[in-house]
Protein backbone atom coordinates (compact mmCIF):
# COMPACT_ATOMS: atom_id res chain seq x y z
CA UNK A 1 2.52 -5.72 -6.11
CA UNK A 2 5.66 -3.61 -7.33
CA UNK A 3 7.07 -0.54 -6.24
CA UNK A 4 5.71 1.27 -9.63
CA UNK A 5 4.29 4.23 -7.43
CA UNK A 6 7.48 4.93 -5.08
CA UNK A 7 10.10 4.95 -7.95
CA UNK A 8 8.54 7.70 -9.98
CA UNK A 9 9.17 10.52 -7.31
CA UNK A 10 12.47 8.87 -6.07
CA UNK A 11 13.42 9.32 -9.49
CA UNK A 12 13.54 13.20 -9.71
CA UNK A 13 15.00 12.80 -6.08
CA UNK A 14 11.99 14.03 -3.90
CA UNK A 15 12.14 13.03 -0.93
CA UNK A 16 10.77 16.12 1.16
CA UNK A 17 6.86 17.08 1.40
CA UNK A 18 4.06 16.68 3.82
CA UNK A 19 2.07 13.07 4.41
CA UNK A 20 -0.74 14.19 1.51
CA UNK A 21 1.36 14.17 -1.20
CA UNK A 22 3.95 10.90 0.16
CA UNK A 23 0.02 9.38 0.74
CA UNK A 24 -1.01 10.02 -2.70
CA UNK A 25 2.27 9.34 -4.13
CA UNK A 26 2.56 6.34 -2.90
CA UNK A 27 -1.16 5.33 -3.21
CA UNK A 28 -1.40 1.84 -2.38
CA UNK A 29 2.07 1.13 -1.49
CA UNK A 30 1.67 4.16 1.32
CA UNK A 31 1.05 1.73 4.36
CA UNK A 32 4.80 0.00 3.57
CA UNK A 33 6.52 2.99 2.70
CA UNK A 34 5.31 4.78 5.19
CA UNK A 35 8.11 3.55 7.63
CA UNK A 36 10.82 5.13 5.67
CA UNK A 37 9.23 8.43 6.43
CA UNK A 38 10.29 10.77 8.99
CA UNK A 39 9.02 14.12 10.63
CA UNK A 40 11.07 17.09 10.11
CA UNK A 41 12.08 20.63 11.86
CA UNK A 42 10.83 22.20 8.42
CA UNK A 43 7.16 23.11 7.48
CA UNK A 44 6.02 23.02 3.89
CA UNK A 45 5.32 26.73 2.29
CA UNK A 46 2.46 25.37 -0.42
CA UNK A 47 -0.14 22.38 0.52
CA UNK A 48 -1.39 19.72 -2.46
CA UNK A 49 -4.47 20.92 -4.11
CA UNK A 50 -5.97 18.72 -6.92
CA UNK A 51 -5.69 14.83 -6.05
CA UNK A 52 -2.48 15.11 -8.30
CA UNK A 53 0.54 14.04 -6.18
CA UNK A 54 2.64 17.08 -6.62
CA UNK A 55 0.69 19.65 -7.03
CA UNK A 56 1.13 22.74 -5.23
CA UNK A 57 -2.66 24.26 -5.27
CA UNK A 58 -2.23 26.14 -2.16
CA UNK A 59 0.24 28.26 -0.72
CA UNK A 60 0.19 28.03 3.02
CA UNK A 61 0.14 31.47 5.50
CA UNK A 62 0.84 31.12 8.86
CA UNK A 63 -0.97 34.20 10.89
CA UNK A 64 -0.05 35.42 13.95
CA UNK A 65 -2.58 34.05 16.01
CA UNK A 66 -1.10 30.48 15.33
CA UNK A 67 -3.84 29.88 12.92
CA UNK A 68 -2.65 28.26 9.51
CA UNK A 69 -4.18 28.50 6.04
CA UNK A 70 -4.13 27.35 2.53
CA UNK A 71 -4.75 29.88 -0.23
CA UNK A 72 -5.23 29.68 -3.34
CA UNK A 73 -4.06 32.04 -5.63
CA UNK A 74 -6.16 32.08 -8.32
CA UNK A 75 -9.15 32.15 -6.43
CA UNK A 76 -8.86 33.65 -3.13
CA UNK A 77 -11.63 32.70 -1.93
CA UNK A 78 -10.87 29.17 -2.10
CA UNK A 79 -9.29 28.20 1.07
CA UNK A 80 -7.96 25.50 3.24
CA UNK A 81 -7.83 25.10 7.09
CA UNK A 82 -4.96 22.99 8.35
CA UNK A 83 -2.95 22.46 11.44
CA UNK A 84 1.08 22.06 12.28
CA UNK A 85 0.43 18.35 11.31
CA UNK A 86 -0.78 18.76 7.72
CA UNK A 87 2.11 21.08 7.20
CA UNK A 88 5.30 19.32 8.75
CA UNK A 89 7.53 18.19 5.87
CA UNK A 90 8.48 14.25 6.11
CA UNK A 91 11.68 13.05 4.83
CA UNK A 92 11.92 9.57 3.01
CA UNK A 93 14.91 7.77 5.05
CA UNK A 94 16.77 6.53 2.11
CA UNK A 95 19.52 5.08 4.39
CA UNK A 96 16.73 2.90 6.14
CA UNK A 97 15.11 2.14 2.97
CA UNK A 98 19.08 0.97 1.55
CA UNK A 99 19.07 -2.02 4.50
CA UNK A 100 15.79 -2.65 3.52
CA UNK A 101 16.66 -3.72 0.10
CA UNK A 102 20.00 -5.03 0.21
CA UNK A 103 18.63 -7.57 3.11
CA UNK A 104 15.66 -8.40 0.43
CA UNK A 105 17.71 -8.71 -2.65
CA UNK A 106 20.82 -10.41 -0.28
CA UNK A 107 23.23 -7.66 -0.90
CA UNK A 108 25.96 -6.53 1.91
CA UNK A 109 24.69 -2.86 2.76
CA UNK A 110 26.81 -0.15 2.39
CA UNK A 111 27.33 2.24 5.91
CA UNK A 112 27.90 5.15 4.40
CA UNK A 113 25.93 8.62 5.07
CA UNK A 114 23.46 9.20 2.57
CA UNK A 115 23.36 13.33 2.30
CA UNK A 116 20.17 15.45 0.99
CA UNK A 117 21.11 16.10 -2.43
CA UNK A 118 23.63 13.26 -2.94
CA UNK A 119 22.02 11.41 -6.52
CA UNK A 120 24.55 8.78 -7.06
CA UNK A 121 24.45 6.64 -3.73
CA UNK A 122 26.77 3.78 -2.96
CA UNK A 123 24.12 0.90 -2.09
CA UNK A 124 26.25 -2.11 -1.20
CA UNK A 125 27.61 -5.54 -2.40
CA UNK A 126 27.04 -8.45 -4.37
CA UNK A 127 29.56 -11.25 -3.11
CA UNK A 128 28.25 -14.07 -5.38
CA UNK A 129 31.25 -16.40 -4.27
CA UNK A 130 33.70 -15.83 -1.51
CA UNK A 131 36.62 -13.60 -2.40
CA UNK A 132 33.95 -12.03 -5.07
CA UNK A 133 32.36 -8.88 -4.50
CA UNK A 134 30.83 -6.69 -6.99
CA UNK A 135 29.23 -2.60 -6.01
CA UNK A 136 26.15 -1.81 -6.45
CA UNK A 137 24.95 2.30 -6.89
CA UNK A 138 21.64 3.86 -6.69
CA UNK A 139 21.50 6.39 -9.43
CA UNK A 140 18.76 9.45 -8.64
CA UNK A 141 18.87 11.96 -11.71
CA UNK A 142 15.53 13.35 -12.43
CA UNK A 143 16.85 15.07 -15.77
CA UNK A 144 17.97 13.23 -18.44
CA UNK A 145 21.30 14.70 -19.32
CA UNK A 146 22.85 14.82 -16.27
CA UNK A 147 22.17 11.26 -15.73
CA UNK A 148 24.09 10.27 -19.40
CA UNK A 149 26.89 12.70 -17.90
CA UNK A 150 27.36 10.52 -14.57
CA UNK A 151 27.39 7.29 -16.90
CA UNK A 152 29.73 8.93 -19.23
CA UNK A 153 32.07 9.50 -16.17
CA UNK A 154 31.53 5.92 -14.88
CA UNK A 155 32.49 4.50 -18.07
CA UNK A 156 35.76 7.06 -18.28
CA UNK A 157 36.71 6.68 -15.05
CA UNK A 158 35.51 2.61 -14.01
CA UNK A 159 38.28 1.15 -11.79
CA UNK A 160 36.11 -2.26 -10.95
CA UNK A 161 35.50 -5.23 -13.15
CA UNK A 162 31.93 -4.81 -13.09
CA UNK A 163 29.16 -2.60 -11.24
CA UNK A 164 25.47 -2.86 -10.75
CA UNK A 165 24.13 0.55 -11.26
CA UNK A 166 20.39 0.18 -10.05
CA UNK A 167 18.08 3.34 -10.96
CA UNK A 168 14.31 3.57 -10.30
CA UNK A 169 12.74 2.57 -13.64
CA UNK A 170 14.51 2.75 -16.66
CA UNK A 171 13.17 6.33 -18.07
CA UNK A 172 16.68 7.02 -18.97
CA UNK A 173 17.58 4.00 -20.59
CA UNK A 174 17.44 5.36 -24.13
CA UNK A 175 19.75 6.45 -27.10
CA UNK A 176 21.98 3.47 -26.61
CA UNK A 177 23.42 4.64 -23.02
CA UNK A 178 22.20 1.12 -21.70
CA UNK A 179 24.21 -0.97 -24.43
CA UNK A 180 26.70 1.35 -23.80
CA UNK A 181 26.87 0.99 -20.36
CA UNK A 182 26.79 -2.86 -21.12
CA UNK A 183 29.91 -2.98 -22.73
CA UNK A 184 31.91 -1.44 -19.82
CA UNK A 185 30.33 -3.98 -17.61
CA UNK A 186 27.82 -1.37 -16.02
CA UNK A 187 24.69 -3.12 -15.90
CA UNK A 188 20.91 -1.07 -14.99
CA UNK A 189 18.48 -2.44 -13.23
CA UNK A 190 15.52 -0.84 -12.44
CA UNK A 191 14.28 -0.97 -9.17
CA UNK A 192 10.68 -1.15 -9.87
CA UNK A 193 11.14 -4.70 -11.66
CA UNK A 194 13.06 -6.12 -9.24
CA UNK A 195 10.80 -5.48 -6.12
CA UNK A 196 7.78 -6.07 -5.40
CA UNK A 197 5.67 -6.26 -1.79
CA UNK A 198 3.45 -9.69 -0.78
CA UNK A 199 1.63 -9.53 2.27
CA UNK A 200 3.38 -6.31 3.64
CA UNK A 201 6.52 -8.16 3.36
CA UNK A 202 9.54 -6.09 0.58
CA UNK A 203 10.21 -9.10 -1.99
CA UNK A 204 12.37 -9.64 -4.90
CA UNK A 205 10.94 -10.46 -7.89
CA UNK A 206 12.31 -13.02 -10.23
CA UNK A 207 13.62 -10.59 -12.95
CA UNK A 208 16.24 -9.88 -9.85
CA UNK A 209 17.51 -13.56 -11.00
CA UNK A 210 17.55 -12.81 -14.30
CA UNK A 211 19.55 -9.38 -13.90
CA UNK A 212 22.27 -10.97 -11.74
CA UNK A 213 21.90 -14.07 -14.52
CA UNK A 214 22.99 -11.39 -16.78
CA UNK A 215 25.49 -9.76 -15.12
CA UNK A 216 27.30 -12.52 -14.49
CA UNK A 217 27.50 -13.53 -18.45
CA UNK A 218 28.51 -9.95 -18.94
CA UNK A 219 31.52 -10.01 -15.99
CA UNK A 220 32.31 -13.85 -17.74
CA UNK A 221 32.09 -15.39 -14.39
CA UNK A 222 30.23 -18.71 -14.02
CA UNK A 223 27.31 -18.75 -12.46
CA UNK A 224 27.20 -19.45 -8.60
CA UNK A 225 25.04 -22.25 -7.37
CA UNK A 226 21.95 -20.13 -6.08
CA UNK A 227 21.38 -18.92 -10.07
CA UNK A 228 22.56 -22.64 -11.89
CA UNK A 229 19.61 -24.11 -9.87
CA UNK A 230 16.51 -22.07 -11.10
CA UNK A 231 14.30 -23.99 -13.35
CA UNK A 232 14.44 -24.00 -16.95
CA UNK A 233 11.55 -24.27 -19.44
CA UNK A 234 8.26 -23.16 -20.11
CA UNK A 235 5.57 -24.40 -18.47
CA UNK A 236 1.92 -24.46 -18.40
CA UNK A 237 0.09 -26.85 -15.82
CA UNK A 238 -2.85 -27.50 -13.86
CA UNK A 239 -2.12 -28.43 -10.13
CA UNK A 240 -5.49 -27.63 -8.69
CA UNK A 241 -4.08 -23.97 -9.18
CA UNK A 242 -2.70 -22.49 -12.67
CA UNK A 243 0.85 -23.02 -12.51
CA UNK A 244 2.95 -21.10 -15.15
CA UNK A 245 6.74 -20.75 -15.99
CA UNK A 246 8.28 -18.54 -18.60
CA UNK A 247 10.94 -16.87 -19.48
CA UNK A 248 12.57 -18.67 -15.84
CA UNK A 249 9.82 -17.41 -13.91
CA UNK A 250 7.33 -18.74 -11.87
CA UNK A 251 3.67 -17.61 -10.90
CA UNK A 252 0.58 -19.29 -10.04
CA UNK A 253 -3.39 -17.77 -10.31
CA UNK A 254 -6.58 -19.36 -8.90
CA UNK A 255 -7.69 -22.69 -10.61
CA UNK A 256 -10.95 -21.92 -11.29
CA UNK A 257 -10.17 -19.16 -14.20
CA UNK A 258 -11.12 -20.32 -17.69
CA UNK A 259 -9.44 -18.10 -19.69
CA UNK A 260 -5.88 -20.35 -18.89
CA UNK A 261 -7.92 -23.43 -20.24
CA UNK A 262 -8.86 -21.96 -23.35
CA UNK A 263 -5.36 -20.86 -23.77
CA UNK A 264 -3.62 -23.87 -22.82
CA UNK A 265 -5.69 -25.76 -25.79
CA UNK A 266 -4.86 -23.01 -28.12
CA UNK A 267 -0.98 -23.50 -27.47
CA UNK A 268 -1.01 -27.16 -27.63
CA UNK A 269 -1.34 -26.82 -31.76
CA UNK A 270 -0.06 -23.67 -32.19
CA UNK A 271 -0.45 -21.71 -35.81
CA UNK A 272 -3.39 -24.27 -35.90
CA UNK A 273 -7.16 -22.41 -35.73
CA UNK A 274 -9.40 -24.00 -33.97
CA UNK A 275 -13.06 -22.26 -34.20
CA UNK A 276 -14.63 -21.16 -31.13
CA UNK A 277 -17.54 -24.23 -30.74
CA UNK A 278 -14.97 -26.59 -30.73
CA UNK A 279 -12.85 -24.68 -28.91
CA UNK A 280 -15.34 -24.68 -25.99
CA UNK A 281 -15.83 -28.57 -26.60
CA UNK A 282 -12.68 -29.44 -26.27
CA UNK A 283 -11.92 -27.55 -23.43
CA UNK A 284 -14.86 -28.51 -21.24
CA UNK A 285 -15.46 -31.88 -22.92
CA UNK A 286 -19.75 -31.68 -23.46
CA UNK A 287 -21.36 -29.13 -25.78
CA UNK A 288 -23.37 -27.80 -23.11
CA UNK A 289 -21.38 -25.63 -20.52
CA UNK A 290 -24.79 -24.23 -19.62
CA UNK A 291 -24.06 -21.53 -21.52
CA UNK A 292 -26.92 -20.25 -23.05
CA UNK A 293 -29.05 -20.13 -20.18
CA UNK A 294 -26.01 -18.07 -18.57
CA UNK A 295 -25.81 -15.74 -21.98
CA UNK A 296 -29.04 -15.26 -22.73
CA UNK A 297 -31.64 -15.81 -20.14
CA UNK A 298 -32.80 -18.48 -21.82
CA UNK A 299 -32.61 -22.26 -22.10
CA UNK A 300 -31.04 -23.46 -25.16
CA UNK A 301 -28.82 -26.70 -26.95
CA UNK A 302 -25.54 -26.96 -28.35
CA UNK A 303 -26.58 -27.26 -31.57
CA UNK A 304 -28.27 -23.95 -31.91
CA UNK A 305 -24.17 -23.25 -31.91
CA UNK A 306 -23.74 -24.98 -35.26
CA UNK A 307 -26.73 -23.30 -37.70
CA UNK A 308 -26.54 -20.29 -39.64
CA UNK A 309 -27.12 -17.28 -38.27
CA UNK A 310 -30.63 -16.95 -39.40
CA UNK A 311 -33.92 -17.48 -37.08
CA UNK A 312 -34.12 -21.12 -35.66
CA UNK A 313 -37.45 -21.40 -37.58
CA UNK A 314 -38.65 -18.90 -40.65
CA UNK A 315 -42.23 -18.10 -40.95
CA UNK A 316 -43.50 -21.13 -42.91
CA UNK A 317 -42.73 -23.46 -40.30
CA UNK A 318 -43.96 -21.33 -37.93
CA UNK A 319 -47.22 -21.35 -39.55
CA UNK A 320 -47.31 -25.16 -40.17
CA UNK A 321 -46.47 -25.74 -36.40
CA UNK A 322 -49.48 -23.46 -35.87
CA UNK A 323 -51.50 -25.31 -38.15
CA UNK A 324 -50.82 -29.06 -36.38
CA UNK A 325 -51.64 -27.64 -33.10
CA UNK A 326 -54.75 -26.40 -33.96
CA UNK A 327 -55.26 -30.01 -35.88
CA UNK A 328 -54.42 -31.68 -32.66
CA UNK A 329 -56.26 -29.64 -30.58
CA UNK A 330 -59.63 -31.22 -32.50
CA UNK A 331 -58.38 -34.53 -32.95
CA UNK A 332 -58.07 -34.48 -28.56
CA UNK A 333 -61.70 -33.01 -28.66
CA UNK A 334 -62.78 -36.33 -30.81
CA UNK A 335 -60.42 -38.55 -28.86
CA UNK A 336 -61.92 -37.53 -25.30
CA UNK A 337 -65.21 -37.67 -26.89
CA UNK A 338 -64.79 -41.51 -27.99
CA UNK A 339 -62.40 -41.90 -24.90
CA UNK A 340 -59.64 -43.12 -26.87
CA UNK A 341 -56.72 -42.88 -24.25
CA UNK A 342 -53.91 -44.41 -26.39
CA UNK A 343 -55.07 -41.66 -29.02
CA UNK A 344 -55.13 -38.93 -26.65
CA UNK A 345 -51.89 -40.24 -25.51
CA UNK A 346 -50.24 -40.01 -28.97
CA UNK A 347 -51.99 -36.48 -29.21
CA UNK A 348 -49.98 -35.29 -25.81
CA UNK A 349 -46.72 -36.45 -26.81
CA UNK A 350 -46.95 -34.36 -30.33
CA UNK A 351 -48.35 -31.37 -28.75
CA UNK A 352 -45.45 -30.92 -26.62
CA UNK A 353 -42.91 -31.92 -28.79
CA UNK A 354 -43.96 -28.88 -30.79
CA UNK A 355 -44.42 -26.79 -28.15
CA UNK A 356 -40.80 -27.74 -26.75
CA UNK A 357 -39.44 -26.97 -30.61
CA UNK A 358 -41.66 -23.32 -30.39
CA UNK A 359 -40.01 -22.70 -27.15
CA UNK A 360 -36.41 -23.09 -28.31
CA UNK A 361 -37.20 -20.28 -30.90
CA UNK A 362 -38.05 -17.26 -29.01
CA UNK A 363 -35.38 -16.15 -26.21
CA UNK A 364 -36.27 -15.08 -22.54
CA UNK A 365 -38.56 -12.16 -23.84
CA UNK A 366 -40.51 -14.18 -26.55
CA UNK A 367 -37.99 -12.48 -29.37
CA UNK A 368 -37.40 -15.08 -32.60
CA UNK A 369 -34.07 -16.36 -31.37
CA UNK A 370 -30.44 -15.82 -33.73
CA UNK A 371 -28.09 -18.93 -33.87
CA UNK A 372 -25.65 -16.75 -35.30
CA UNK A 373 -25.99 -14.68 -32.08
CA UNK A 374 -25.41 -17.58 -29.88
CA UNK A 375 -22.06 -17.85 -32.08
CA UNK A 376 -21.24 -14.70 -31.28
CA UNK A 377 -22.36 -14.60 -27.73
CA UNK A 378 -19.64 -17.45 -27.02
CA UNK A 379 -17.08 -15.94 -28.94
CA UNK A 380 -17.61 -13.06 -26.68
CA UNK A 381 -17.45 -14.85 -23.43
CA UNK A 382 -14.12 -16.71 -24.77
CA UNK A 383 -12.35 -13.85 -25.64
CA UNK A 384 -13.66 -12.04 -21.93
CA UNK A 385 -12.01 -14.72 -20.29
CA UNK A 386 -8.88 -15.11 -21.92
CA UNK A 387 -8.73 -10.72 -21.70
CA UNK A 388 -9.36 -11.15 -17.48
CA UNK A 389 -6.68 -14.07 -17.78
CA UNK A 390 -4.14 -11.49 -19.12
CA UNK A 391 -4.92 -9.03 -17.29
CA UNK A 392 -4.47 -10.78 -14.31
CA UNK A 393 -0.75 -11.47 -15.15
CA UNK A 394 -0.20 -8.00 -16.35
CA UNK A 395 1.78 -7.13 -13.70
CA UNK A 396 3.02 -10.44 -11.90
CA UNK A 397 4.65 -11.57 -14.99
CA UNK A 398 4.66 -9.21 -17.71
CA UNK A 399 6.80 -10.83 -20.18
CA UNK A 400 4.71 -13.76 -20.25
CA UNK A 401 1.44 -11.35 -20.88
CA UNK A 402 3.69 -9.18 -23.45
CA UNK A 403 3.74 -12.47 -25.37
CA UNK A 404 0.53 -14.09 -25.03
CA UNK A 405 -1.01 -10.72 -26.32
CA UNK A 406 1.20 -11.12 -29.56
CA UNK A 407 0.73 -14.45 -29.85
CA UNK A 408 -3.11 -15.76 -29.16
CA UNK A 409 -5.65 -14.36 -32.04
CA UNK A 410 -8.77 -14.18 -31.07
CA UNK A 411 -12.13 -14.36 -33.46
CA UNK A 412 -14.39 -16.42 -34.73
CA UNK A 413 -11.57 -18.82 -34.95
CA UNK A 414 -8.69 -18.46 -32.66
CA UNK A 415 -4.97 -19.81 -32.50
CA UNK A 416 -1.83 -18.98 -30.74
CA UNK A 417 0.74 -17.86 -33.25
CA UNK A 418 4.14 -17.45 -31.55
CA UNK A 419 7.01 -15.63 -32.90
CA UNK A 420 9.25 -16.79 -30.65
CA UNK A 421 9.07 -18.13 -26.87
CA UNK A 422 10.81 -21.66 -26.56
CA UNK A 423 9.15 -25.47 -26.46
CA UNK A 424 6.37 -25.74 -23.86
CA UNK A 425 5.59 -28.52 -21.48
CA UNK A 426 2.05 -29.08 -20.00
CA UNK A 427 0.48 -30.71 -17.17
């Protein structure tokens, strides 16, 4: 999980209000960050009001008898009652929260102060080699235009051969100021790609590889041994869990998802359609798959996959099934009546064949059954399972969803198309 929720107020530099609005800032990320957060002298004058992280429904009046309310202003008669507690103003320990990081993405902190409204933050060091050592800032502008002005500075007035300038997602990475930035060896990096939290532990992510990977091309410095020995390739396996690789990344998802399977096949021939029945073939090896007593409710065969998509049997045949059960039903009156048991035997076996073949008409309800909606059906449940697959990956690895999405065209007939993405290797 990455720190998507705690960069967006960083960003505009908050980093004063009461545990509500950190709580509901932070959402699911609140039981982490809540141990950069610490009780101040000050109380807060207005108290959250809609579940909306910052905003300020209630102003807060503190009455002589030590009692403490929230009012709101537009309805007076709407009003909170809170204590000291709900009203004490938390600070986010940014100085904390700078060891944190640099000890997660192996930086050298920096031991400077960090003051209330400072916005552009010495963080530390990247020493890639010994004898190397590269800074690293933490940029907070929450307005646009001031931020361009600090980078306009840094690029007028840059005295090192290179600086990471890390800001907390890349809302002001626009109109060229990033390319910009580039060419004077400033290089962003947003902080909510590059960290991410697994099992309450702060992690890097692998983009954090791929930024220093960068940086170093950009400084023309080789790259150090800890980078030169990532793995290169795509790849797409199967090792009891889905293993996949792209773009120098790694991640791995539970083996029993289908929507990887149906994928894989797809971008083994790619630009090659491959309709959805043989699609599911192929990838589970037997037309069955149970999967239209799963769909529908009822029991079915594979082949009902490969007629038209009109009823399994028109009226006419219905009628001249009708007709030879009736027939047989007085032909087994005569054969019990001469008690003929190889006749009635014969008789038995025809009867149910029928009846089997009437059966496989109707669906669960006794409604004429639609092979074309059995198509249909499975092109549904393909195309569900390669959606859950993606969005499963959305935010581990979203390059590697970015590109699947363009790529794999689902229908009737589906194929992976890629514009770009490299050779792949499977397993």
């Amino acid at each position: 999980m990455r720190l998507q929720h705690f960069c967006q107020p960083i960003q505009w530099g908050i980093l004063f209000h009461v545990l509500l609005q950190w709580r509901r800032s932070f959402r699911d990320e609140y039981d982490f960050m809540s141990q950069f957060l610490l009780p101040t002298d000050e109380l807060a004058t207005d108290y959250p009001g809609k579940d909306v992280p910052w905003d300020t429904g209630y102003r807060i009046v503190i009455h002589k008898n030590g009692t403490i309310v929230g009012i709101d202003d537009e309805d007076c008669t709407n009003r909170l009652t809170l204590t000291k507690a709900d009203i004490i103003q938390y600070r986010f320990d940014l100085k904390r929260f700078r060891r944190e990081t640099c000890e997660c993405l192996g930086l050298k902190p920096d031991s400077g102060d960090i003051k209330p409204l400072d916005r552009v933050i010495p963080w530390g060091v990247w020493e890639p080699e010994k004898g190397t050592a590269f800074p690293v800032t933490l940029f907070l502008h929450g307005f646009y235009d001031r931020f361009k002005e600090t980078i306009l500075e840094r690029v007028l007035n840059r005295a090192t051969t290179g600086e990471i300038i890390l800001t907390p997602t890349r809302n002001h990475w626009k109109d060229g100021l990033d390319e910009l930035a580039r060419k004077n060896n400033l290089l962003f990096v947003p902080l909510d790609e590059i960290l991410q939290l697994e099992d309450g532990k702060l992690l890097p992510t692998p983009e954090w590889d791929e930024y220093l990977t960068a940086f170093c091309k950009m400084v023309e410095m080789d790259l150090p041994s800890q980078l030169r020995s990532k793995p290169q390739g795509n790849l797409f396996a199967k090792r009891g869990e889905w293993v996949f690789r792209f773009s120098g990344r790694d991640i791995t998802l539970n083996g029993n998802l289908q929507g990887p399977a149906f994928i894989r096949r797809l971008m083994m021939t790619p630009n090659q359609e491959i309709h959805v029945e043989q699609l599911w073939k192929e990838v589970f090896g037997t037309g069955d798959g149970n999967f239209a007593q799963i769909e529908s409710g009822a029991e079915g065969e594979w082949d009902s996959f490969l007629s038209s998509g009109d009823d399994m049997l028109d009226d006419a045949g219905k009628s001249d099934y009708q007709k030879r059960l009736l027939q047989l039903h007085w032909d087994r009156a005569e054969a019990e009546s001469v008690n003929d048991t190889a006749w009635l035997e014969r008789i038995d076996a025809e009867t149910g064949a029928i009846s089997d073949q009437l059966l496989k008409t109707v669906d669960g309800k006794g409604r004429p059954r639609k092979v074309g909606n059995e198509r249909d059906k499975l092109r549904k449940r393909i195309s569900r399972n390669i959606t859950f697959f993606l969005d499963k990956i959305r935010l581990p690895h979203r390059e590697l969803t970015d590109h699947l999405e363009k790529s794999v065209v689902m229908g009737e007939y589906m194929v992976y198309r890629p514009d770009k993405g490299g050779e792949w290797s499977f397993e």
